[in-house]
Protein backbone atom coordinates (compact mmCIF):
# COMPACT_ATOMS: atom_id res chain seq x y z
CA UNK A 1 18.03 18.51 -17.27
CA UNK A 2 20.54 16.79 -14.80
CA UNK A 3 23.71 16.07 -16.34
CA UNK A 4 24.64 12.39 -16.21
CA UNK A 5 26.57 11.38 -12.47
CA UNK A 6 30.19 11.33 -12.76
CA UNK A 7 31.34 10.72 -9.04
CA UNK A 8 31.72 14.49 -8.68
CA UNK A 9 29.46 17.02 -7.17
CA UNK A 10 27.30 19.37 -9.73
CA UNK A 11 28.31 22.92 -8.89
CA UNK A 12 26.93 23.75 -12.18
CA UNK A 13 23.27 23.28 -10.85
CA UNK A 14 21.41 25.85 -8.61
CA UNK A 15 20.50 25.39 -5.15
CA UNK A 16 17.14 25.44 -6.02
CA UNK A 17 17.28 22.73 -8.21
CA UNK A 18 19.50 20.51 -6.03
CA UNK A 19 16.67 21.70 -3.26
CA UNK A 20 13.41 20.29 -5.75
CA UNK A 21 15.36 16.68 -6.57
CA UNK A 22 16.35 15.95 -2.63
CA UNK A 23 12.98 17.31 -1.96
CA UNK A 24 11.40 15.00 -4.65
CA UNK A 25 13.74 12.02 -3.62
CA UNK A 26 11.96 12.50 0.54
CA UNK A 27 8.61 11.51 -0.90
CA UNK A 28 10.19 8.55 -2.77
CA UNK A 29 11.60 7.39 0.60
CA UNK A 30 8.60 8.27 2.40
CA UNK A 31 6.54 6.49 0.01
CA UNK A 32 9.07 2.98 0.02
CA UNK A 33 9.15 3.46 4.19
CA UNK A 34 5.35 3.69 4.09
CA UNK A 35 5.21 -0.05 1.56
CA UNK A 36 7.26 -1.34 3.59
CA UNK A 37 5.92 -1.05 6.87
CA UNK A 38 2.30 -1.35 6.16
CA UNK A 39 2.58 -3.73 3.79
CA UNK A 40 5.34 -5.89 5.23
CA UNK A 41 7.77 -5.79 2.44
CA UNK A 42 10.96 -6.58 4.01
CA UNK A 43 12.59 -8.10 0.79
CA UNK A 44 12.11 -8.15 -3.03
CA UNK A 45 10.91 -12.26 -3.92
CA UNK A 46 12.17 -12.30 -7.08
CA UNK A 47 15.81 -11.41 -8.63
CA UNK A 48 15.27 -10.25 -12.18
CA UNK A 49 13.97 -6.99 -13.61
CA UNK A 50 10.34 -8.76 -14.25
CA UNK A 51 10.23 -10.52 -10.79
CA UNK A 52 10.64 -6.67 -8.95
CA UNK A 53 8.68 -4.68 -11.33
CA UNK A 54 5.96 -7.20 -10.36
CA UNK A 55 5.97 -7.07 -6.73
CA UNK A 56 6.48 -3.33 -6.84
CA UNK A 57 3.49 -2.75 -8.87
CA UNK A 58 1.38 -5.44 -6.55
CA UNK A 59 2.66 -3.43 -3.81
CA UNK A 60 1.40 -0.05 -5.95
CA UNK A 61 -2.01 -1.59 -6.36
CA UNK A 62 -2.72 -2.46 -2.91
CA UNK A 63 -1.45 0.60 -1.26
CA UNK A 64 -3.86 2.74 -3.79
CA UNK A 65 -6.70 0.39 -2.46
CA UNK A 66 -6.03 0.96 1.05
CA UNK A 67 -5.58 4.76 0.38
CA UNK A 68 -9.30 4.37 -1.10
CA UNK A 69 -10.44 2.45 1.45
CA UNK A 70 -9.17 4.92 3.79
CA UNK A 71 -10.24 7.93 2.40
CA UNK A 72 -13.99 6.44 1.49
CA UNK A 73 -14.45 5.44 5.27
CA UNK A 74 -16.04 8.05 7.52
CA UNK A 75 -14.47 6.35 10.24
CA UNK A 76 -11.03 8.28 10.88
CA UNK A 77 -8.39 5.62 10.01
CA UNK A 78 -4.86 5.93 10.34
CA UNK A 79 -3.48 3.81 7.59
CA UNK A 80 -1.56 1.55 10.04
CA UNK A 81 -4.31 0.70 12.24
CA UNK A 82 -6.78 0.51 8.91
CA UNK A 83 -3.79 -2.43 7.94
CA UNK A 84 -3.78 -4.40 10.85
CA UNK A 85 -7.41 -4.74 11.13
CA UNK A 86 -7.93 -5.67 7.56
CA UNK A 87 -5.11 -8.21 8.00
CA UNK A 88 -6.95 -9.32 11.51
CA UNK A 89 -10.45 -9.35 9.64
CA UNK A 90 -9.64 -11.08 6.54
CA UNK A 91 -11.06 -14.43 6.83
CA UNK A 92 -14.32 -13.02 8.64
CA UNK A 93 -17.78 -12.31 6.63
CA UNK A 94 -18.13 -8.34 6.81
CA UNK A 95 -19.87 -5.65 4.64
CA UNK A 96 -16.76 -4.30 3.79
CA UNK A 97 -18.39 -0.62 4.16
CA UNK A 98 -20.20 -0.97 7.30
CA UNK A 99 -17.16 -2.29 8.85
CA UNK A 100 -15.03 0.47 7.56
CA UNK A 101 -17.48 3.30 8.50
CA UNK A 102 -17.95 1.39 12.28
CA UNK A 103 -15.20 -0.74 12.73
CA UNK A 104 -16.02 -1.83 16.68
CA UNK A 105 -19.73 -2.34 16.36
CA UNK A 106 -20.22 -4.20 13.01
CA UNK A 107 -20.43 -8.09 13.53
CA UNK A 108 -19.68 -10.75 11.34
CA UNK A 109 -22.67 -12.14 9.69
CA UNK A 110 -23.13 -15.47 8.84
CA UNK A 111 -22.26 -17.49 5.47
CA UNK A 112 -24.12 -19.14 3.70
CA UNK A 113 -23.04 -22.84 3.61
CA UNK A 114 -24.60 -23.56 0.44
CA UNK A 115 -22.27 -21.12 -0.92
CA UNK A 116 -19.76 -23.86 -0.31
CA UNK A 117 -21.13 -26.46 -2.81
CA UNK A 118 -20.21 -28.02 -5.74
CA UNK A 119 -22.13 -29.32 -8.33
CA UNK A 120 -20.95 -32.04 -10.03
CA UNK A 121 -22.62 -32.93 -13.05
């Protein structure tokens, strides 16, 4: 167990254990510097406890989706360029998995205007 931070340095702890928690703490950073720059995640929304937790676990949620997408794809995507072409792609009609196995030769197809309708009864 880490003792509690008091300002000072911890020579009680071995260099192997300082070693695991700064080597535990790089993939934290790695992880926030990878949110923020694919996601584009430059500030937290929200001020309170609640408002953060959310956005960090939105933030959670779609990088584990992109990781699947990623990793499902047979294309080779780096996760950047997988980004920007889902943000680029968004509003177009796609099967999501064509497009992600053959990203340059799958074409939008067309919608279905009926889809559009509304009943009102």
């Amino acid at each position: 167990m880490i003792p509690r931070r008091t300002g000072r340095n911890h020579l009680e702890l071995g260099a192997s254990t300082i070693s695991a928690v700064y080597k535990d703490r790089w993939q934290v950073e790695l992880f926030f510097k990878a949110l923020k720059q694919n996601l584009k995640i430059k500030t937290f929304v929200g001020t309170s406890a609640n408002a953060v937790k959310i956005q960090i676990w939105t933030a959670l949620i779609a990088m584990l989706i992109l990781r699947y997408l990623q990793l499902k794809s047979q294309y080779n995507w780096s996760l950047s360029n997988l980004v920007s072409l889902l943000r680029m792609s968004l509003f177009t009609h796609r099967n999501l998995w064509a497009w992600l196995d053959s990203p340059f030769e799958t074409l939008p197809t067309q919608y279905n205007p009926d889809q559009m309708a509304l009943s009102y009864a």
